[in-house]
N, C-alpha and C. Protein backbone atom coordinates (compact mmCIF):
# COMPACT_ATOMS: atom_id res chain seq x y z
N UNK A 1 0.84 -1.17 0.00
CA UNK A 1 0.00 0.00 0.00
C UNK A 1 0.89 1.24 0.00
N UNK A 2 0.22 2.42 -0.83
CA UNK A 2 1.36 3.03 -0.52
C UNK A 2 1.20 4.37 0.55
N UNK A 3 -0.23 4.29 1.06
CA UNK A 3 0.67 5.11 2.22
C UNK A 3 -0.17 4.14 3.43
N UNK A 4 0.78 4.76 4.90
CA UNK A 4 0.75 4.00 5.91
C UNK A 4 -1.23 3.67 6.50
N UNK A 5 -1.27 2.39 6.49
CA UNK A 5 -2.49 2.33 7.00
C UNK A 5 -2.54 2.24 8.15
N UNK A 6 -3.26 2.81 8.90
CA UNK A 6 -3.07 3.27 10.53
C UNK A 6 -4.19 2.20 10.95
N UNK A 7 -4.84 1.78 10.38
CA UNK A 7 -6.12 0.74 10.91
C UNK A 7 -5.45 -0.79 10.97
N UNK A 8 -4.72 -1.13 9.69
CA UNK A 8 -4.33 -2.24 9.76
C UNK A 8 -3.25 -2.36 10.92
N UNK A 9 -2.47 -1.18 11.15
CA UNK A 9 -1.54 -1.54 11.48
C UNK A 9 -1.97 -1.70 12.87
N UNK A 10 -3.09 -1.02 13.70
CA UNK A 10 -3.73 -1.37 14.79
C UNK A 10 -3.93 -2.88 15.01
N UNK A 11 -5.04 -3.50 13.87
CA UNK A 11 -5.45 -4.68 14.07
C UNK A 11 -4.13 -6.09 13.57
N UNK A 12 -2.65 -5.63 13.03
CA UNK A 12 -1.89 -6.50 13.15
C UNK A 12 -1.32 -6.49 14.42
N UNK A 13 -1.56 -5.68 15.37
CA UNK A 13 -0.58 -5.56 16.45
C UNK A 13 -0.99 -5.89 17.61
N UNK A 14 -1.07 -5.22 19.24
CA UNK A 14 -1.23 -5.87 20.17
C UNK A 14 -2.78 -5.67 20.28
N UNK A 15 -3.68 -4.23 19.78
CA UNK A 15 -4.84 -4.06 19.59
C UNK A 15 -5.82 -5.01 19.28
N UNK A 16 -5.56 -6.04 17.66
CA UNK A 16 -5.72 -6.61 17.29
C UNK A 16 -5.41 -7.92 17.94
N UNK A 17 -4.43 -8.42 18.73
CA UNK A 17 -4.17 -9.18 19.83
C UNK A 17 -5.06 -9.84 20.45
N UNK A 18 -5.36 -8.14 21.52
CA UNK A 18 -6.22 -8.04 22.59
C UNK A 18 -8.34 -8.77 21.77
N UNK A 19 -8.53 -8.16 20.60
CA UNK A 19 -9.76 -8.47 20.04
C UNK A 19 -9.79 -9.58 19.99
N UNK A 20 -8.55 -10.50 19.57
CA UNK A 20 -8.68 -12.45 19.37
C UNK A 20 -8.81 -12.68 20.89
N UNK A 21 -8.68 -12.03 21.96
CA UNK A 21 -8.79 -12.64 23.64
C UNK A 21 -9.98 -12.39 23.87
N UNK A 22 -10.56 -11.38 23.44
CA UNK A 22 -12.15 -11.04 23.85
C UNK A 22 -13.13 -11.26 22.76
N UNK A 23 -12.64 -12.31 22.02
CA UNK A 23 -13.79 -12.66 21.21
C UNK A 23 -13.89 -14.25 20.29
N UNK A 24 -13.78 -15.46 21.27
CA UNK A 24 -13.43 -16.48 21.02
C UNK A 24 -14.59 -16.89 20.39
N UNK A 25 -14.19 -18.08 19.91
CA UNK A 25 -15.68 -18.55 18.99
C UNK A 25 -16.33 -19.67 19.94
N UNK A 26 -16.96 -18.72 20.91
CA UNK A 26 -18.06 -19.64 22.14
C UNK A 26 -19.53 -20.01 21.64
N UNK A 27 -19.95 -21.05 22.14
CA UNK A 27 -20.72 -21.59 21.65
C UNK A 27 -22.08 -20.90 21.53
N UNK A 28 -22.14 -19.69 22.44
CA UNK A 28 -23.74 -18.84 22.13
C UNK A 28 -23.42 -18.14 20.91
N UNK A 29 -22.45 -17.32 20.91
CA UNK A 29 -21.73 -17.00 19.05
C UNK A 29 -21.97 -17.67 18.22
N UNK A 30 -21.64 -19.03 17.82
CA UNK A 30 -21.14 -20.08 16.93
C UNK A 30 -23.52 -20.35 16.67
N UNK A 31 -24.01 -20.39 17.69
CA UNK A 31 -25.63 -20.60 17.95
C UNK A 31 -26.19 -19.51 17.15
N UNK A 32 -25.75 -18.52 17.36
CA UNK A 32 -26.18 -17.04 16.47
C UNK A 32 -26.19 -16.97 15.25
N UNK A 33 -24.38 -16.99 15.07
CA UNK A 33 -24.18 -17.52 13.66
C UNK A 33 -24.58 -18.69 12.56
N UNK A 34 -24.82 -19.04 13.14
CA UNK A 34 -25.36 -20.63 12.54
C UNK A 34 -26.71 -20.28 11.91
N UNK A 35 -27.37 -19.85 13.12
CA UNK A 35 -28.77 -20.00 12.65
C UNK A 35 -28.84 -18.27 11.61
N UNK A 36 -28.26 -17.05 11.96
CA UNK A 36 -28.40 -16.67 11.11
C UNK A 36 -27.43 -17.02 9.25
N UNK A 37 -26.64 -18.13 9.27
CA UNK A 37 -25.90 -18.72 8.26
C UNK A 37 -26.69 -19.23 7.35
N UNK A 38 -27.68 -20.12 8.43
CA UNK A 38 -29.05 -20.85 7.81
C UNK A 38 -30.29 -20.03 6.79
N UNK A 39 -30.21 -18.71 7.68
CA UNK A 39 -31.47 -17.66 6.65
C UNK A 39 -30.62 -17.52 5.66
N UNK A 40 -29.50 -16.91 5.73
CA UNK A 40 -28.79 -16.05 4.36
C UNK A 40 -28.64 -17.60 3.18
N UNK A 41 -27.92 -18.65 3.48
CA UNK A 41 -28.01 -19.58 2.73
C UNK A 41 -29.10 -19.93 1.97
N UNK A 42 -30.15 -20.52 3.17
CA UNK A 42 -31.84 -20.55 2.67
C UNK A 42 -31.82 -19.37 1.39
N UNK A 43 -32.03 -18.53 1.43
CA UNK A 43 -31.73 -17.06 0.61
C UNK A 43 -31.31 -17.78 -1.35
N UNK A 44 -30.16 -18.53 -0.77
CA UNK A 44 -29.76 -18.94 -2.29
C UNK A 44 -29.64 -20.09 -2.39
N UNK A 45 -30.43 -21.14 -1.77
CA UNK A 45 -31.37 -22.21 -2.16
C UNK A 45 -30.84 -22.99 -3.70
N UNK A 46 -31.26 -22.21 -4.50
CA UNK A 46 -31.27 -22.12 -5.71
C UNK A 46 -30.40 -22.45 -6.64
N UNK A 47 -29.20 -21.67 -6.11
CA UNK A 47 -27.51 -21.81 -6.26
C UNK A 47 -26.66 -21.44 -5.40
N UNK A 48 -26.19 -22.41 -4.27
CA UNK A 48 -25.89 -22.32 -3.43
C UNK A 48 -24.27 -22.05 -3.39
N UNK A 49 -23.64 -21.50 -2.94
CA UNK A 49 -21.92 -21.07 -2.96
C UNK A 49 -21.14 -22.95 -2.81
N UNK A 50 -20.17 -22.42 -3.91
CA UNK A 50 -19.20 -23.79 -3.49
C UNK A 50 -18.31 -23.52 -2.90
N UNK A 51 -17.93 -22.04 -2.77
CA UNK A 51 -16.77 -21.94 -2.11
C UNK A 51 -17.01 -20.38 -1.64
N UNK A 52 -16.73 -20.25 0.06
CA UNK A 52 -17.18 -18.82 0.37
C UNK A 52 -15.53 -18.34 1.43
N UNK A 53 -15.66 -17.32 0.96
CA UNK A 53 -14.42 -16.31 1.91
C UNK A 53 -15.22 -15.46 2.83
N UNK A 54 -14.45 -15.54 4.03
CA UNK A 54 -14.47 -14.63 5.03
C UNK A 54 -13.07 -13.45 5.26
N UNK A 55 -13.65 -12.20 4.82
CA UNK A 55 -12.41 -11.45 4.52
C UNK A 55 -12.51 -10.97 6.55
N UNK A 56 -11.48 -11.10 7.15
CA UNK A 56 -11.26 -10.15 8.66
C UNK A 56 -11.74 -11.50 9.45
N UNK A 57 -11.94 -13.05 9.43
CA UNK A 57 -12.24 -13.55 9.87
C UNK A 57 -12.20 -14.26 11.65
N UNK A 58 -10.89 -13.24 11.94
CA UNK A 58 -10.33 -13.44 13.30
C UNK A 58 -10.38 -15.10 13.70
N UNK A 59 -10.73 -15.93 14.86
CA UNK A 59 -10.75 -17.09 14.95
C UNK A 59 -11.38 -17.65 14.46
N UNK A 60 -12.72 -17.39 13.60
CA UNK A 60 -13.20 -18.36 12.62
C UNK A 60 -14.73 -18.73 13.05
N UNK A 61 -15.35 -18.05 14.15
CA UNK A 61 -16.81 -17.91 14.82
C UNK A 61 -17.79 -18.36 13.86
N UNK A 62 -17.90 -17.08 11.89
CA UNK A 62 -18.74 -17.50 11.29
C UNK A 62 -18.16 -18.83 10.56
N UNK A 63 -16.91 -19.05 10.28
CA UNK A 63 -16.60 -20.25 9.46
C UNK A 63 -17.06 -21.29 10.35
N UNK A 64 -17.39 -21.70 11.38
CA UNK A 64 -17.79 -22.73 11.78
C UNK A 64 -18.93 -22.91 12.14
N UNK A 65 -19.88 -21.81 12.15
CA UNK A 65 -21.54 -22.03 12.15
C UNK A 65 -21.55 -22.17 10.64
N UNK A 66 -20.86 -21.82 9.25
CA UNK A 66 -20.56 -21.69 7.97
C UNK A 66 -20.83 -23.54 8.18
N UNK A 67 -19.74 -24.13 8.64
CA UNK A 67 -19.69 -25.58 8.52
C UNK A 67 -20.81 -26.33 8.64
N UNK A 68 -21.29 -25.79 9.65
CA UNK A 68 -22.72 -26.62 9.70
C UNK A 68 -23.72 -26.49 8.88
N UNK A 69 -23.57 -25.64 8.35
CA UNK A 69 -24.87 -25.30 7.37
C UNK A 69 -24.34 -25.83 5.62
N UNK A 70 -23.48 -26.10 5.21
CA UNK A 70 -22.75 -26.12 4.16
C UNK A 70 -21.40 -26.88 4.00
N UNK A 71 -21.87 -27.66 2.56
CA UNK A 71 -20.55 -28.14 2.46
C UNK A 71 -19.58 -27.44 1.89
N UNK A 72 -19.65 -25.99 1.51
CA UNK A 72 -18.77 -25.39 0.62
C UNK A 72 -17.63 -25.44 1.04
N UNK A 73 -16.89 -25.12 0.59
CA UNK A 73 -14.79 -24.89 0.93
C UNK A 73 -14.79 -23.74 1.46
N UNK A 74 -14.30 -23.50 2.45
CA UNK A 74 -14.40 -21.77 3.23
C UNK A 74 -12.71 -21.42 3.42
N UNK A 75 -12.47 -20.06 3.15
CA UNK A 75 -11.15 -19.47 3.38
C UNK A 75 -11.44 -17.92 4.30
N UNK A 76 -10.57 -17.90 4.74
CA UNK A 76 -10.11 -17.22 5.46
C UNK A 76 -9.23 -15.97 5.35
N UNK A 77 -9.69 -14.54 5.43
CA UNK A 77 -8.73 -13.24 5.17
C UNK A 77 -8.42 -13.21 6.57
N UNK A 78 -7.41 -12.52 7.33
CA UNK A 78 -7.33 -12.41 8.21
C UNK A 78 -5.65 -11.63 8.31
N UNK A 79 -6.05 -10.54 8.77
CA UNK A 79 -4.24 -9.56 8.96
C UNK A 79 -3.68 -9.93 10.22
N UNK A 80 -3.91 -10.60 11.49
CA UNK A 80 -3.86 -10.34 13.14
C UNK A 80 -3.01 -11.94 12.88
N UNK A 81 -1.78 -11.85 12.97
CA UNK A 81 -1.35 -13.74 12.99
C UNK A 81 -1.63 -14.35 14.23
N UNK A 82 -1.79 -13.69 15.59
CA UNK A 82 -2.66 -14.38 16.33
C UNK A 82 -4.04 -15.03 15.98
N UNK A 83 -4.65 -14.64 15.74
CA UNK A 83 -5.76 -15.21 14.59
C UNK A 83 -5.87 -16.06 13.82
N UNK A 84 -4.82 -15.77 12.88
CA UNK A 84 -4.63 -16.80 11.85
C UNK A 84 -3.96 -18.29 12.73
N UNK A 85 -3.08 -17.82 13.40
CA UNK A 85 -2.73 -19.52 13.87
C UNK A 85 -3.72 -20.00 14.59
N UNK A 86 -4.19 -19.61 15.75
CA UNK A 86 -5.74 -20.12 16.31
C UNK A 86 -6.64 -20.70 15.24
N UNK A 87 -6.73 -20.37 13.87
CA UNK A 87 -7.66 -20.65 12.98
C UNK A 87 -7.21 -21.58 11.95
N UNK A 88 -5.77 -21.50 11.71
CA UNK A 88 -5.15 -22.29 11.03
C UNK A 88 -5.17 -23.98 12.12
N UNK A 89 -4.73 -23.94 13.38
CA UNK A 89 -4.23 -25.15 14.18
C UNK A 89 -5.94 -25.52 14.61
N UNK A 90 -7.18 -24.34 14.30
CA UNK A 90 -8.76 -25.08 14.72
C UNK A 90 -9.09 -26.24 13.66
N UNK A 91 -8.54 -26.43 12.96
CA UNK A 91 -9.32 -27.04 12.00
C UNK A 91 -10.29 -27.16 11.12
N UNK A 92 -10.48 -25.64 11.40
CA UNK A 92 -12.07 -25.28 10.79
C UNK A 92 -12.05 -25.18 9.25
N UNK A 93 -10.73 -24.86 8.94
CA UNK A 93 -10.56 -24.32 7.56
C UNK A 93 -9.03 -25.32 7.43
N UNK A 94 -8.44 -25.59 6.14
CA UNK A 94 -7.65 -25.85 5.96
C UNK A 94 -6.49 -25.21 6.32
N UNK A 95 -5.19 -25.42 6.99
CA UNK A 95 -4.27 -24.02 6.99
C UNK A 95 -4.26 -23.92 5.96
N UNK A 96 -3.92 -23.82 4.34
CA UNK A 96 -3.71 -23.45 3.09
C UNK A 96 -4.70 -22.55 3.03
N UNK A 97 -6.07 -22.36 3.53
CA UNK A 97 -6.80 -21.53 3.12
C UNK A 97 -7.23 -20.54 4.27
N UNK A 98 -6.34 -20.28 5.40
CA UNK A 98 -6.20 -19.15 6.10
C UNK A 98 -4.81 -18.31 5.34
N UNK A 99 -5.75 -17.14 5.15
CA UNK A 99 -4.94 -16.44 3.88
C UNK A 99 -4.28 -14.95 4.89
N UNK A 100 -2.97 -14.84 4.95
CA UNK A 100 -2.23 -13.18 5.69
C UNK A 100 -2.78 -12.18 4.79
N UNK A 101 -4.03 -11.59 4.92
CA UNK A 101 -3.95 -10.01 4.42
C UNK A 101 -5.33 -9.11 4.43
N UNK A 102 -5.68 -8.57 4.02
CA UNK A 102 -6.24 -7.30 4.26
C UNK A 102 -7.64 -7.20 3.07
N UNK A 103 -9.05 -6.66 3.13
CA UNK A 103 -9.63 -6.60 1.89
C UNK A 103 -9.42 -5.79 1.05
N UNK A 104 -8.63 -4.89 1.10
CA UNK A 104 -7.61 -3.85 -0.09
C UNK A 104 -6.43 -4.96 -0.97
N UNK A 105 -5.95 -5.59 -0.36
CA UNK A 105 -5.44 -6.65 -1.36
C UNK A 105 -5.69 -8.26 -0.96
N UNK A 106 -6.79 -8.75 -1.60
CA UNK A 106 -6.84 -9.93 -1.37
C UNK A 106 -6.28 -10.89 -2.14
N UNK A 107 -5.19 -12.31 -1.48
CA UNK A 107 -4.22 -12.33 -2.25
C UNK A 107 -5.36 -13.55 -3.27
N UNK A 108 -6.07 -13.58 -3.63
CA UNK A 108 -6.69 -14.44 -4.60
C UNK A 108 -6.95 -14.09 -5.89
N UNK A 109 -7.24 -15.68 -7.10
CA UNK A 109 -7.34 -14.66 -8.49
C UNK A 109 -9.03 -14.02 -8.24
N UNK A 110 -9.20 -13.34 -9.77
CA UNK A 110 -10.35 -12.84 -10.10
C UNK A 110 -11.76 -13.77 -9.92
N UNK A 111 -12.32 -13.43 -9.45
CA UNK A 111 -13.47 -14.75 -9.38
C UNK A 111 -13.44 -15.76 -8.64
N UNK A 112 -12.57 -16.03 -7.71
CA UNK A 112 -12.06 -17.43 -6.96
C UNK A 112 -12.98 -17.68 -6.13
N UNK A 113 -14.01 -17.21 -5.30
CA UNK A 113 -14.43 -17.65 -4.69
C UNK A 113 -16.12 -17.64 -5.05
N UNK A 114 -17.40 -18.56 -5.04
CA UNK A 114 -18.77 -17.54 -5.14
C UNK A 114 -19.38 -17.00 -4.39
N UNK A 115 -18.60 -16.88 -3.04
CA UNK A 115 -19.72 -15.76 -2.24
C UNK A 115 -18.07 -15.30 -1.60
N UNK A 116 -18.43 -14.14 -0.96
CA UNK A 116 -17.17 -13.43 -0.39
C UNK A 116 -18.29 -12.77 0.27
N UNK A 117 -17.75 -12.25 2.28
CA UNK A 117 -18.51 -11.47 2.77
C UNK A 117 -17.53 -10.86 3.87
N UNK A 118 -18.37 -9.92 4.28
CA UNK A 118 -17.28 -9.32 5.67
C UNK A 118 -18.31 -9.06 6.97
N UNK A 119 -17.87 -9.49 8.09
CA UNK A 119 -18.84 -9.55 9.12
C UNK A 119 -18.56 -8.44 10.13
N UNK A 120 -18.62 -7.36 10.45
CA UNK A 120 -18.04 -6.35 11.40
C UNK A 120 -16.64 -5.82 10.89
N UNK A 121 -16.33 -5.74 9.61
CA UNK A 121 -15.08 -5.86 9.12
C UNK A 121 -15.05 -4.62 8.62
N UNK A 122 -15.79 -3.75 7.35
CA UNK A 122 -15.62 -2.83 6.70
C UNK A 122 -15.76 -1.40 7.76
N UNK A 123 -16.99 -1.75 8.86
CA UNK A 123 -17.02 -0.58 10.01
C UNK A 123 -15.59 -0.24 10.27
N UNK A 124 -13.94 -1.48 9.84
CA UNK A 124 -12.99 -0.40 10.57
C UNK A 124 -12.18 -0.11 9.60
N UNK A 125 -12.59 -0.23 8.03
CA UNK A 125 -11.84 0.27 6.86
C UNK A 125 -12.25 1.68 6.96
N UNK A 126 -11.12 2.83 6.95
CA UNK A 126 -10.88 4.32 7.02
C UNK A 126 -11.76 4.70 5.65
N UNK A 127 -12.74 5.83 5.74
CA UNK A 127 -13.29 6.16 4.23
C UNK A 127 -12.81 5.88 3.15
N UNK A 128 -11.88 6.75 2.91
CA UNK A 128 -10.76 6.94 1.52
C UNK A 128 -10.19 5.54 1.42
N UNK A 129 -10.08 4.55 2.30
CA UNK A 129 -10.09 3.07 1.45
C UNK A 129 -11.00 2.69 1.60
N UNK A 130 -11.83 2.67 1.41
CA UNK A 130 -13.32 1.63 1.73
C UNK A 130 -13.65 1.08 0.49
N UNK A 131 -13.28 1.96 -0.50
CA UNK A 131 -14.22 1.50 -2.24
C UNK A 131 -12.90 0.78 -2.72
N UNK A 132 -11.58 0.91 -2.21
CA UNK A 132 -10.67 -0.12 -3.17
C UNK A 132 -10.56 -1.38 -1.94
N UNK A 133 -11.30 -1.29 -0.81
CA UNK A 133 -11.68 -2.70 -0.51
C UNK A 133 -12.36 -3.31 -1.23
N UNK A 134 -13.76 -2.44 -1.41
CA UNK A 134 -14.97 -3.26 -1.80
C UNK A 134 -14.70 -3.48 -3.21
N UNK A 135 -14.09 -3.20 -4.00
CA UNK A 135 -13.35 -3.57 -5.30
C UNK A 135 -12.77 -4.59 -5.66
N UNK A 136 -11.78 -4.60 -4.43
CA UNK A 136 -11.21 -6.13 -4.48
C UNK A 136 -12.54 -7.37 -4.20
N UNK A 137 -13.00 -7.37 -2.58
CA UNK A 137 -14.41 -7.67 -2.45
C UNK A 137 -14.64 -8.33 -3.75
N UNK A 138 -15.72 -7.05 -4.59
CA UNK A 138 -16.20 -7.31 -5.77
C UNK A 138 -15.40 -8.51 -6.38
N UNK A 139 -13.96 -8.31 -6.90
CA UNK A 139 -13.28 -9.20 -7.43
C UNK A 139 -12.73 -10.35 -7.80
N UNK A 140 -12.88 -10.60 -6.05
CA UNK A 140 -13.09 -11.99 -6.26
C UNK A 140 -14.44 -12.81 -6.02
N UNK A 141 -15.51 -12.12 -5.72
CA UNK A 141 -16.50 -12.69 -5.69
C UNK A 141 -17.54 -13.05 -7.20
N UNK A 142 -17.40 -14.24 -7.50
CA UNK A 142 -17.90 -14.55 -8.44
C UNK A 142 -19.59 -14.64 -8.67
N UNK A 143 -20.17 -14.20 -7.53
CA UNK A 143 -21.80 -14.78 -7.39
C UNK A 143 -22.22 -13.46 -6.56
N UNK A 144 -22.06 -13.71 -5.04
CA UNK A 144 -22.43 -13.56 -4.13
C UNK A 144 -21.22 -12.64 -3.01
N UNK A 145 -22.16 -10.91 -2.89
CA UNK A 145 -21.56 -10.40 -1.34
C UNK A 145 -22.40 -10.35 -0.51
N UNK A 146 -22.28 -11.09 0.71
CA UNK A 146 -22.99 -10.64 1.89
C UNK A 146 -22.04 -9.38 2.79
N UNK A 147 -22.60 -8.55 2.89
CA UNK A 147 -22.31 -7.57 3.49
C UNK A 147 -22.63 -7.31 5.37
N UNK A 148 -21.91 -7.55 6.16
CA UNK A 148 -23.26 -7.56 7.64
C UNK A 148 -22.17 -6.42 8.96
N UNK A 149 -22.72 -5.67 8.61
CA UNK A 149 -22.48 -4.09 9.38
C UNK A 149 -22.36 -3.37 10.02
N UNK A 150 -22.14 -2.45 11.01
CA UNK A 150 -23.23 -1.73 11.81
C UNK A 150 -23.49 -0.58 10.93
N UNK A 151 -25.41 -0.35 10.84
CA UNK A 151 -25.60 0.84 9.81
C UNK A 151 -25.57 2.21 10.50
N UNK A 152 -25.61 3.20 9.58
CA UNK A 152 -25.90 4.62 9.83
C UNK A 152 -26.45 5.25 8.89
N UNK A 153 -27.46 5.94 8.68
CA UNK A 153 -28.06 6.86 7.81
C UNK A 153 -26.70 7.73 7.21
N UNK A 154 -26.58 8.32 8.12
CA UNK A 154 -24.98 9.14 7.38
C UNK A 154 -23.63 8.70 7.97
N UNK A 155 -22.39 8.66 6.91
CA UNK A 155 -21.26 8.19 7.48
C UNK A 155 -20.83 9.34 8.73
N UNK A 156 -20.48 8.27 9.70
CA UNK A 156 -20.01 8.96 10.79
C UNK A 156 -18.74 7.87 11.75
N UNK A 157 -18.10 8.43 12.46
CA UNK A 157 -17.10 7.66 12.93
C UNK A 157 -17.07 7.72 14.63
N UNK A 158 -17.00 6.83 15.22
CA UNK A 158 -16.97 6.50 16.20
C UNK A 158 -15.73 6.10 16.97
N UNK A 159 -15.77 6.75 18.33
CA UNK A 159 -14.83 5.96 19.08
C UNK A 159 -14.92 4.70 18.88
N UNK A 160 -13.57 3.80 19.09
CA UNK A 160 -13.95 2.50 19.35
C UNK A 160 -12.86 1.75 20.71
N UNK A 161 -13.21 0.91 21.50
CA UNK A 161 -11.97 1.03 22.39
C UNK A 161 -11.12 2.26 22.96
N UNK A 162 -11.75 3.27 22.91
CA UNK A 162 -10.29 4.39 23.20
C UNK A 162 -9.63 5.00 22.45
N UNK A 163 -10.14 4.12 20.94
CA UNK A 163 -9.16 4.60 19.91
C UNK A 163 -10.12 5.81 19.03
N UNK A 164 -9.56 6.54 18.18
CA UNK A 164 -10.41 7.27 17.13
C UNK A 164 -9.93 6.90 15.94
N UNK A 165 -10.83 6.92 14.70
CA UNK A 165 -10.40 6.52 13.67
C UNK A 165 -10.51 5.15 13.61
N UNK A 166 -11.07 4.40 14.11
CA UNK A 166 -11.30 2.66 14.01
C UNK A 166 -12.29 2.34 13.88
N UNK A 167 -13.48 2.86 13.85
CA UNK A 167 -15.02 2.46 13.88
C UNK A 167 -15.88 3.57 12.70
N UNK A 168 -16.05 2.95 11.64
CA UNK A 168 -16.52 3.96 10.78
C UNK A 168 -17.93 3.75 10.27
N UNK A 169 -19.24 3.97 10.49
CA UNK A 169 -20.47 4.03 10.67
C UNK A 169 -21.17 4.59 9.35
N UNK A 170 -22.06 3.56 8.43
CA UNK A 170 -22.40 4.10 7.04
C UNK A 170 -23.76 3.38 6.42
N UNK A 171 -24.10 3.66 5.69
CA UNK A 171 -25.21 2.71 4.70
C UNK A 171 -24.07 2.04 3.60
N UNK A 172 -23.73 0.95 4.27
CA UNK A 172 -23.00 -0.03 3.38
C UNK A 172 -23.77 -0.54 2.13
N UNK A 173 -24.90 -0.92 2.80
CA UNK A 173 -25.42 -1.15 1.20
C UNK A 173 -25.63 -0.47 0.09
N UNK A 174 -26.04 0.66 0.70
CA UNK A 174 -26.21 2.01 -0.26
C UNK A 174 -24.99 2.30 -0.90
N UNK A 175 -23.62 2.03 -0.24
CA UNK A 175 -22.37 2.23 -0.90
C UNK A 175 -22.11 1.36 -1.90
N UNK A 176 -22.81 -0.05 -1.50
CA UNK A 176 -22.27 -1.17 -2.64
C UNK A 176 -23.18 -0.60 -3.69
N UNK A 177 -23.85 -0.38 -3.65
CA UNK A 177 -24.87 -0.20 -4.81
C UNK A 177 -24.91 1.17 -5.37
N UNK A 178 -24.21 2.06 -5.14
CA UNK A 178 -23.74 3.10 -5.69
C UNK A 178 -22.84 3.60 -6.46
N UNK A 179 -21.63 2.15 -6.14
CA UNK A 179 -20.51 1.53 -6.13
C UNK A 179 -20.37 0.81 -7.37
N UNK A 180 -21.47 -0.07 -7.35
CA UNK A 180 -21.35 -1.28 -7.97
C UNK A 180 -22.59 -1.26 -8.60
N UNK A 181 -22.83 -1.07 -9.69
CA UNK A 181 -24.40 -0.60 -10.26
C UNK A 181 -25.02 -2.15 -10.58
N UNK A 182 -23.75 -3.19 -10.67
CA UNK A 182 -24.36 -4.06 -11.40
C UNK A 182 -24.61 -5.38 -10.56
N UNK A 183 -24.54 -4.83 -9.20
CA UNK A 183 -24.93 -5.60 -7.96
C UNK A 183 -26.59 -5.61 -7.89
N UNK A 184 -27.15 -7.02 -7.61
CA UNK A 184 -29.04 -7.23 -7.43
C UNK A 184 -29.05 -7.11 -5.74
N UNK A 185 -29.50 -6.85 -5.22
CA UNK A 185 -29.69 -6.81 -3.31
C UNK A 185 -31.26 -8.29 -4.07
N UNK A 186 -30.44 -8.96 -2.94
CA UNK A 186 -31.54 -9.97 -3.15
C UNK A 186 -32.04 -10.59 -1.64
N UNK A 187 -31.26 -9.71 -0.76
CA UNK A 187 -32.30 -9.83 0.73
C UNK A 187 -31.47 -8.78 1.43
N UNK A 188 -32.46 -8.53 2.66
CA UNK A 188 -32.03 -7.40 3.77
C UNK A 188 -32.10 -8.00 4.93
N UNK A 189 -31.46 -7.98 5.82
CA UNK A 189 -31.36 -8.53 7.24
C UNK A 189 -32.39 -7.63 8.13
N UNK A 190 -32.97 -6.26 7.55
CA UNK A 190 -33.68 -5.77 8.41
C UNK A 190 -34.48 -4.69 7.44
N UNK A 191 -35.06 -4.18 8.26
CA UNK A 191 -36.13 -2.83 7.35
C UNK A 191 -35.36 -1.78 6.93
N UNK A 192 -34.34 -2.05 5.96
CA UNK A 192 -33.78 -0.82 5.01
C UNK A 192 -34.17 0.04 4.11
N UNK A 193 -34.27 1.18 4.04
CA UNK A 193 -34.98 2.35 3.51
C UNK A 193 -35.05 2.14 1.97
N UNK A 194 -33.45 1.75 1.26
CA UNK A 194 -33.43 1.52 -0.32
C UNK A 194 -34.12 0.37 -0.72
């Protein structure tokens, strides 16, 4: 990248650390996820993903409610190598497919995966990168983005932990689709205005 990213470099370090200690993949999590894994899947019934990425995946919470619901092949983005080895030595995912990096460069080809999503992930991409995340995003997703957020009518940024500049608050969908003209929204997790 060429200039310094102050977010990543948070979540490769002890910050990012501290988030893999306070957020293990416990079984009322893994219960949540699952069953909401089950609606969004249900969703594409039809044509279901053979192979889905989790870009920011930390220990792997949705990849393993992911498991239960699906036989697809699941990989793993993840910048925090605390993370990645917890997720690599869980078994949840292959180590080959816990991947070192960031959704601004995801190291996969064009199309590699059919669903790609980010779960609490883009809230801590800084504005001015947010669209050459969701680009890449786009890129390799051959089918299917699930997008899952925290929303805001207008972008706004939030403390997060103590920190400023780590929590960035938006109508994500409204961005993908502003973004990406040639994206269908083919469900909403809640009563969204667009």
């Amino acid at each position: 990248m060429s200039a310094p990213n102050r977010q990543i470099e948070k979540w490769r370090g002890d910050f990012g650390d501290a988030y893999v200690d306070r957020n293990p993949a416990d079984a009322a999590r893994i219960r949540a996820s699952t069953a909401m894994w089950a609606r969004i899947l249900g969703r594409l019934a039809g044509d279901p993903p053979q192979s889905i990425l989790e870009i920011g995946a930390n220990v792997g919470a949705n990849l393993v409610a992911l498991r239960q619901v699906t036989g697809a092949s699941l990989y793993a983005l993840e910048p925090n190598a605390k993370a990645r080895a917890a997720l690599a030595n869980s078994g949840i995912v292959p180590p080959e497919a816990v991947l070192d990096g960031v959704a601004e460069t995801i190291p996969m080809e064009n199309g590699a995966v059919d669903l790609a999503f980010t779960c609490g992930v883009l809230i801590h991409v800084a504005p001015e990168r947010l669209l050459a995340a969701c680009r890449e995003i786009r890129r390799v997703a051959s089918k299917y983005i699930v997008c899952i957020e925290y929303f805001a009518d207008q972008p706004e940024t939030r403390t997060y932990r103590g920190e400023s500049e780590l929590l960035f608050k938006r109508d994500f969908g409204g961005f993908w689709l502003d973004n990406f003209p040639e994206l269908v929204p083919l469900d909403t997790g809640f009563n969204w205005r667009r």
